[in-house]
Protein backbone atom coordinates (compact mmCIF):
# COMPACT_ATOMS: atom_id res chain seq x y z
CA UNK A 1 16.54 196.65 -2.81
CA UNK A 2 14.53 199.47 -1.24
CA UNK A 3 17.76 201.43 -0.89
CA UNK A 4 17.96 201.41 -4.43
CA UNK A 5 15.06 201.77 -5.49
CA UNK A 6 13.76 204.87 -3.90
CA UNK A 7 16.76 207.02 -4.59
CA UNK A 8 18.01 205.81 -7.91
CA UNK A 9 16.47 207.74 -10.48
CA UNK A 10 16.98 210.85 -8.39
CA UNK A 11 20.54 210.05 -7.89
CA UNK A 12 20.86 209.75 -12.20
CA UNK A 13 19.23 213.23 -12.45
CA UNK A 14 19.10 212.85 -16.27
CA UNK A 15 17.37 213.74 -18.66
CA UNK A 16 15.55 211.00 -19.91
CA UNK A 17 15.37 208.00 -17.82
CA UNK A 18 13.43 205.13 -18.09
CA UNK A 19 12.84 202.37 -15.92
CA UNK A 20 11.27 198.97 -15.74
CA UNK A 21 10.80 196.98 -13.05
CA UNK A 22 9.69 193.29 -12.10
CA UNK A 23 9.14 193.52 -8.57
CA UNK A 24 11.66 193.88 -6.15
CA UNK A 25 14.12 191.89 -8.50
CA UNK A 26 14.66 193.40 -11.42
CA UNK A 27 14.96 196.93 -12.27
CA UNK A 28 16.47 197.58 -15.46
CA UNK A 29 17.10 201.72 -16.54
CA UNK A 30 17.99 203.14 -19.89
CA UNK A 31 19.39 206.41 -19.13
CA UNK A 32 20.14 209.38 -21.27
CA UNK A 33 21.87 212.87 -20.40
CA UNK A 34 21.49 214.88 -23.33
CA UNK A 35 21.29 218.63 -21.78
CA UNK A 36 23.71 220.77 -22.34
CA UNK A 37 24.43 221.03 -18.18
CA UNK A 38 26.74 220.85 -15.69
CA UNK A 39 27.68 217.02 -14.60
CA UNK A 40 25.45 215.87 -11.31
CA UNK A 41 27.57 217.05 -7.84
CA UNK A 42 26.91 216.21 -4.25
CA UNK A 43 24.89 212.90 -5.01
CA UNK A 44 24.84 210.92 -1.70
CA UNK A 45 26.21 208.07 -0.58
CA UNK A 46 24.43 204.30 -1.16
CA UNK A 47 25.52 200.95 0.33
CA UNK A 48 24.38 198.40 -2.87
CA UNK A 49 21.89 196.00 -1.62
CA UNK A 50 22.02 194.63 -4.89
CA UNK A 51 24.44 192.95 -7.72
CA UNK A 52 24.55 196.24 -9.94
CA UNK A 53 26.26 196.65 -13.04
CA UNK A 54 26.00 200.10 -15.32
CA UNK A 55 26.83 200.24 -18.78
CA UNK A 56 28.34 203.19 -20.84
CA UNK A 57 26.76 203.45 -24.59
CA UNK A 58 28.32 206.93 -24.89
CA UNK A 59 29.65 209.90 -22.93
CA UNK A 60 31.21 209.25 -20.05
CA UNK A 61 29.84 209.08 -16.31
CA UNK A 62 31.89 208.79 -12.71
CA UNK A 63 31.78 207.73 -9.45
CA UNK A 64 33.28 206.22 -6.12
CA UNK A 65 33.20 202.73 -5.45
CA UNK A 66 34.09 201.99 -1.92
CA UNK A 67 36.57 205.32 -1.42
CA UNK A 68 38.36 204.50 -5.13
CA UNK A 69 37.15 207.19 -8.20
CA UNK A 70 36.48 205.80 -11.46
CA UNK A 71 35.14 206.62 -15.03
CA UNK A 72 33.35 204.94 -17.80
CA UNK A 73 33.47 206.09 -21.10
CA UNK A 74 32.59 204.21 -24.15
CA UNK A 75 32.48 200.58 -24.04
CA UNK A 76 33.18 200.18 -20.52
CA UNK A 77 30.68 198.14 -17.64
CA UNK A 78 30.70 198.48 -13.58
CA UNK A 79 30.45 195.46 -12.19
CA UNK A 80 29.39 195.43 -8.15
CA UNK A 81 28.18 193.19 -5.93
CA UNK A 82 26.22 194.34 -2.13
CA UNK A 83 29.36 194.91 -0.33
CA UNK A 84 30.32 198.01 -1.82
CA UNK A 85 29.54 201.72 -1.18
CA UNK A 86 28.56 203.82 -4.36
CA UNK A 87 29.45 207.39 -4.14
CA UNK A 88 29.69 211.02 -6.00
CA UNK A 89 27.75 210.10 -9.66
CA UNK A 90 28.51 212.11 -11.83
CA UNK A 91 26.88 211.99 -15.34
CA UNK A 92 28.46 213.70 -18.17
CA UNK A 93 26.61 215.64 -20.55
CA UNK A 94 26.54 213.62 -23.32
CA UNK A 95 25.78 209.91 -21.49
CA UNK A 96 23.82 206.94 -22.71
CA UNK A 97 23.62 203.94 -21.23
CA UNK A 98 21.68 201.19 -19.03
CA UNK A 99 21.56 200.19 -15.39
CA UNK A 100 20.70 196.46 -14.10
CA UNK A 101 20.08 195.94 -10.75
CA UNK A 102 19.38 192.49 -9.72
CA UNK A 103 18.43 191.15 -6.15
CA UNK A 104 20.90 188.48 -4.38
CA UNK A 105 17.81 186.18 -4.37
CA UNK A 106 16.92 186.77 -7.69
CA UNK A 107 20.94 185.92 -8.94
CA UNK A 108 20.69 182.93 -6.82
CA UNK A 109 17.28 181.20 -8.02
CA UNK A 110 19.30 181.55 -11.79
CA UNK A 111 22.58 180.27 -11.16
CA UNK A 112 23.41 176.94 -9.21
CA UNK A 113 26.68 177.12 -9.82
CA UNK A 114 28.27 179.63 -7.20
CA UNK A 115 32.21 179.22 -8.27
CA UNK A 116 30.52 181.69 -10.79
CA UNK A 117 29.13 184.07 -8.82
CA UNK A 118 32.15 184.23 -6.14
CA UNK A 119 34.36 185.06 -9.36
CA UNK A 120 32.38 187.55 -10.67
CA UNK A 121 31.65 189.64 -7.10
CA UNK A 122 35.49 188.58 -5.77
CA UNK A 123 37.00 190.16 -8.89
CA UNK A 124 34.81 193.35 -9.19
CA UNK A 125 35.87 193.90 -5.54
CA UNK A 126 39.23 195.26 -6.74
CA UNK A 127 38.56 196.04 -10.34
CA UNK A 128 34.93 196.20 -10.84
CA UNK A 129 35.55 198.07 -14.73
CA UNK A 130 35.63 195.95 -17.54
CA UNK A 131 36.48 197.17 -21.41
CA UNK A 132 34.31 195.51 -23.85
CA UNK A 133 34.82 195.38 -27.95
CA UNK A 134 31.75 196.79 -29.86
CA UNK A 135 30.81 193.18 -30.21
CA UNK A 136 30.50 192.84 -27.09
CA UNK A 137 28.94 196.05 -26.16
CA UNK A 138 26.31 195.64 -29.00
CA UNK A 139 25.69 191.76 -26.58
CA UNK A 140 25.34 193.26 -23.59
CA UNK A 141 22.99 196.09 -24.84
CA UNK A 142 20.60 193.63 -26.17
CA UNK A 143 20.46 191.52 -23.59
CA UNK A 144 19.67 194.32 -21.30
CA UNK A 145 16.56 195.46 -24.03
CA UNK A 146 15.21 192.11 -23.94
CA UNK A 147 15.03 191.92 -19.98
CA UNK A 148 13.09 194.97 -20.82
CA UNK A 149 10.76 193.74 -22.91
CA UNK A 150 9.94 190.54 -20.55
CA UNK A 151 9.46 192.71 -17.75
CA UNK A 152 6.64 194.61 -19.98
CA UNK A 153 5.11 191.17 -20.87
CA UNK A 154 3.05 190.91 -18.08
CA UNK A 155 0.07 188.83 -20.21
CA UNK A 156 3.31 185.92 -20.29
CA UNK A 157 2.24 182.48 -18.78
CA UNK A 158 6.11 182.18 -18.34
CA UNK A 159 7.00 185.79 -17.62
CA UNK A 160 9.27 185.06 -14.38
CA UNK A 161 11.21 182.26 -16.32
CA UNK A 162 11.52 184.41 -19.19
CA UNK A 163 13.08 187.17 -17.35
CA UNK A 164 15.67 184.95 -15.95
CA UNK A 165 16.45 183.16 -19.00
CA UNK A 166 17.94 186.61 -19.92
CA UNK A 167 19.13 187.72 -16.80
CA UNK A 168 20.93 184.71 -16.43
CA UNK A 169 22.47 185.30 -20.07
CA UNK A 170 23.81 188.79 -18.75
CA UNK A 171 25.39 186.91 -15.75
CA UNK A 172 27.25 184.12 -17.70
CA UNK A 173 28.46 186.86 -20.03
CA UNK A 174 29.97 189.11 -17.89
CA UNK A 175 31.32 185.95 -15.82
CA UNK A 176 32.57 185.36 -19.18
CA UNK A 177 34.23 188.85 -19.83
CA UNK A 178 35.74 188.69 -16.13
CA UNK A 179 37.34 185.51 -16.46
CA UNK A 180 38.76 186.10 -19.97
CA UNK A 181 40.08 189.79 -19.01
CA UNK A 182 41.79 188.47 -16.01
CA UNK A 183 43.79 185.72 -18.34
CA UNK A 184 44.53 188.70 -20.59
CA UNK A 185 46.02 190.53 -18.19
CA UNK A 186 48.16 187.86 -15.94
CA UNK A 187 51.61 188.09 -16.35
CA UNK A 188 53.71 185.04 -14.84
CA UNK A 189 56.35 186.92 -13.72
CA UNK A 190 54.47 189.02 -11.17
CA UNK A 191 51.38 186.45 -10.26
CA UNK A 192 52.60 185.91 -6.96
CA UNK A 193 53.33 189.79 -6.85
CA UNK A 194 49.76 190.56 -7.77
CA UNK A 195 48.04 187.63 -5.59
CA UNK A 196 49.45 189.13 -2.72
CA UNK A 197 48.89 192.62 -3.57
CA UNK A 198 45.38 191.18 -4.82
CA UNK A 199 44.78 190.08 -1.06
CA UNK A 200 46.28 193.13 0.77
CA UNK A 201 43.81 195.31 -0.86
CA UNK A 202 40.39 193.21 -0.88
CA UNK A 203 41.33 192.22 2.76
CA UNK A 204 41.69 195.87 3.41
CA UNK A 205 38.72 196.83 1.72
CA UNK A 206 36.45 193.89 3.73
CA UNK A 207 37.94 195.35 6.97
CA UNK A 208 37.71 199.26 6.46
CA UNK A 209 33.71 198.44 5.58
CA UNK A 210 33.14 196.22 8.59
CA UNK A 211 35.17 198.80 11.18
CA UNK A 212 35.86 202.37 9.86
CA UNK A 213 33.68 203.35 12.02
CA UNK A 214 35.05 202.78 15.41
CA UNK A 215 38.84 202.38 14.28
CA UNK A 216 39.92 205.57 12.64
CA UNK A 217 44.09 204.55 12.78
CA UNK A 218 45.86 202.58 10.13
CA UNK A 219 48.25 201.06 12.68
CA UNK A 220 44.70 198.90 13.27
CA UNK A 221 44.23 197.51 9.63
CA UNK A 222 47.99 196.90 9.69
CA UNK A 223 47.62 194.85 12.15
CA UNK A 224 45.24 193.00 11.35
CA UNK A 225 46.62 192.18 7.71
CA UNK A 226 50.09 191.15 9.83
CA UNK A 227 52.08 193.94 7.70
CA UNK A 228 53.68 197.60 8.81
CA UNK A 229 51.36 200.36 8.78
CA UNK A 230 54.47 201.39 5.73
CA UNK A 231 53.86 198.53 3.57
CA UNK A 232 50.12 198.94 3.77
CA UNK A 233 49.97 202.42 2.29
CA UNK A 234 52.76 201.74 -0.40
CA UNK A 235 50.20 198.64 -1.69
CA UNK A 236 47.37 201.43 -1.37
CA UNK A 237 49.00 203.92 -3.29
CA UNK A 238 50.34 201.86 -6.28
CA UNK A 239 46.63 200.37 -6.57
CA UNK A 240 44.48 203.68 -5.84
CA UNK A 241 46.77 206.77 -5.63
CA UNK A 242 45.86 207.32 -1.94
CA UNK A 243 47.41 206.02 1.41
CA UNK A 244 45.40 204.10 3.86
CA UNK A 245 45.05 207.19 5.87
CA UNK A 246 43.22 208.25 3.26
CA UNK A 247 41.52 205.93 2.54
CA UNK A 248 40.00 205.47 5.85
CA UNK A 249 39.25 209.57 5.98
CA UNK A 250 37.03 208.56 2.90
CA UNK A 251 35.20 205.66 4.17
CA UNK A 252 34.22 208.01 7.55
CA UNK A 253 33.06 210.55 5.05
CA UNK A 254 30.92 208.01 3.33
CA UNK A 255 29.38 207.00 6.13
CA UNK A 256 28.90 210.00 7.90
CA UNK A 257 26.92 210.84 4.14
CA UNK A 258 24.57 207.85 4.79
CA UNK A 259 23.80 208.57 8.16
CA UNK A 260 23.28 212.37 7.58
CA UNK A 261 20.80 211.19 5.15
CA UNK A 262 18.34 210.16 8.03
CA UNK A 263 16.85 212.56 9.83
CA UNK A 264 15.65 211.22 12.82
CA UNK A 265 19.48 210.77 13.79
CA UNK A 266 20.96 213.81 15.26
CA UNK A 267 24.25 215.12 14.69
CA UNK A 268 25.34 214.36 18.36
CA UNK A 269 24.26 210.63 17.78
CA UNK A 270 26.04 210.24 14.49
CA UNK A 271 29.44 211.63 16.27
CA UNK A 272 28.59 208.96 18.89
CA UNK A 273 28.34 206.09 16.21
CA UNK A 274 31.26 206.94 14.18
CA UNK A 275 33.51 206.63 17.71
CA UNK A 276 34.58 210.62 17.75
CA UNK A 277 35.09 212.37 21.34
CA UNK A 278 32.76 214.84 20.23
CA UNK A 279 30.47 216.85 17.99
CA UNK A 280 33.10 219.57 17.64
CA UNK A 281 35.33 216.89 16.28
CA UNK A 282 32.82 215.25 14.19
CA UNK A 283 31.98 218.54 12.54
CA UNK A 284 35.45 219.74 12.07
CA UNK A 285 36.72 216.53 10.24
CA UNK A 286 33.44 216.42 7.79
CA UNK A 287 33.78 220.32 6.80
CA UNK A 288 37.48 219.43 6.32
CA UNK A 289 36.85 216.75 3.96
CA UNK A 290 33.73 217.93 2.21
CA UNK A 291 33.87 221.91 2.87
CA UNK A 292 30.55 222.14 4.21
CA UNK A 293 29.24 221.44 7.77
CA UNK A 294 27.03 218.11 8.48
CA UNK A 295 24.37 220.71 9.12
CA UNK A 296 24.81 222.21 6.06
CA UNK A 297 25.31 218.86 4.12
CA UNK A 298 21.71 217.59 5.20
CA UNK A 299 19.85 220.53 4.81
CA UNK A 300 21.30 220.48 1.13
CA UNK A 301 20.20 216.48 0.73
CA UNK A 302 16.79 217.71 2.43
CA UNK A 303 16.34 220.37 -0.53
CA UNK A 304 17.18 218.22 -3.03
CA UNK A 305 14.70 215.83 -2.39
């Protein structure tokens, strides 16, 4: 989870935040932004190595998951698994609330059953919010303190298997809030509707992570998904508000983020490995989309450091 782990508490830039974790497997934060202060801007770009779930107390705090913006406010939990790209935090004044992040082999030495875990991941991948009632919330809080509190009992002969005991209460309850939110929702009418809409847009989303970075046209993905380049963008737009061309514009910038990050990879090289002509190009298209140059971009990530 190093990718996580060394840049996460940064990333919150709050003012209190505490974290505890057990090894490289559990990491569990209770965060509070309390300062009267701007939200956080400019927070870079991470690829989740991790299942990750946040959970909003009070306030409110945004964000990108994979290209799409969303907010929490009160009540509300972000479900993700590894395959997405976390982007553009921004923690209202006024937040409280936790962050779990749990590695895959941690979530797999819990739960044997895996028709749980491919629910839970394959249903965050399009809608990775879920509402809870103050019941609920108050459940999901606690749970979260007591992971806490068997990560500080280190003198435990059972400390490991007390940990996921409670981890793997978290899991079955959000499995539990997933499943139960989805029935909610269905409507007969429209389930073929949705399933296929449901299926555009993941199928989209697995391809635009695996090639946005050599295929920049949305005549590509269209193809792919054996629909018109048209039909693709109306699905897009109904679910997110953007067209694929947008969409894919985003997922270069993300990337471009990540890479700028590391600086033994020059500018030149970066152009090279996201597939365009040239620097010129490169640096146009980011300063376009973000109003700064790359230059400028990674000496501002450098500072911040």
């Amino acid at each position: 989870m190093d990718t996580l782990n060394v840049s996460f508490e940064n990333i919150l830039d709050a003012k209190d935040t505490s974290a505890e974790a057990f090894g490289d497997d559990v990491i569990v934060y209770h965060i509070k932004n309390r300062e009267e202060k701007q939200p956080l801007n400019n927070s870079p770009s991470i690829r989740i190595d991790a299942v990750f779930f946040i959970v909003c107390q009070y306030g409110d705090i945004s964000f990108t998951v994979d290209y799409k913006n969303y907010r929490l406010t009160k009540g509300m939990i972000l479900s993700l698994s590894k395959l997405h790209i976390l982007d553009d935090i921004r923690i209202g004044k006024n937040f409280e609330g936790y962050a779990l992040i749990i590695s895959d082999k941690f979530v797999l030495s819990i739960v044997e059953d895996m028709q749980i875990i491919k629910k839970l991941t394959t249903s965050s991948r399009t809608s990775p919010l879920l509402m809870l009632d103050n019941d609920k919330l108050q459940l999901i809080t606690d749970i979260m303190e007591r992971i806490k509190r068997g990560i500080k009992a280190t003198d435990h002969i059972l400390q490991k298997e007390l940990i996921k005991n409670e981890v793997s209460n978290f899991i079955l309850e959000i499995a539990d809030i997933t499943y139960k939110t989805k029935l909610e929702n269905k409507n007969e009418n429209d389930t073929y509707k949705e399933n296929s809409q449901d299926s555009i847009i993941q199928n989209f989303i697995m391809l635009i992570m695996g090639h946005c970075k050599e295929q920049h046209e949305v005549s590509f993905y269209a193809k792919e998904l054996c629909i018109t380049p048209g039909h693709l963008s109306r699905v897009l737009n109904t679910f997110s508000g953007k067209s694929a061309m947008k969409w894919i514009s985003d997922a270069l910038i993300s990337e471009a983020k990540i890479l700028l990050r590391k600086p033994d990879i020059n500018i030149q090289q970066i152009s090279e490995e996201l597939h365009f002509g040239e620097q010129s190009s490169f640096s146009k298209f980011f300063k376009k989309h973000t109003g700064v140059t790359p230059i400028e971009y990674r000496n501002n990530m450098l500072r911040e450091k």
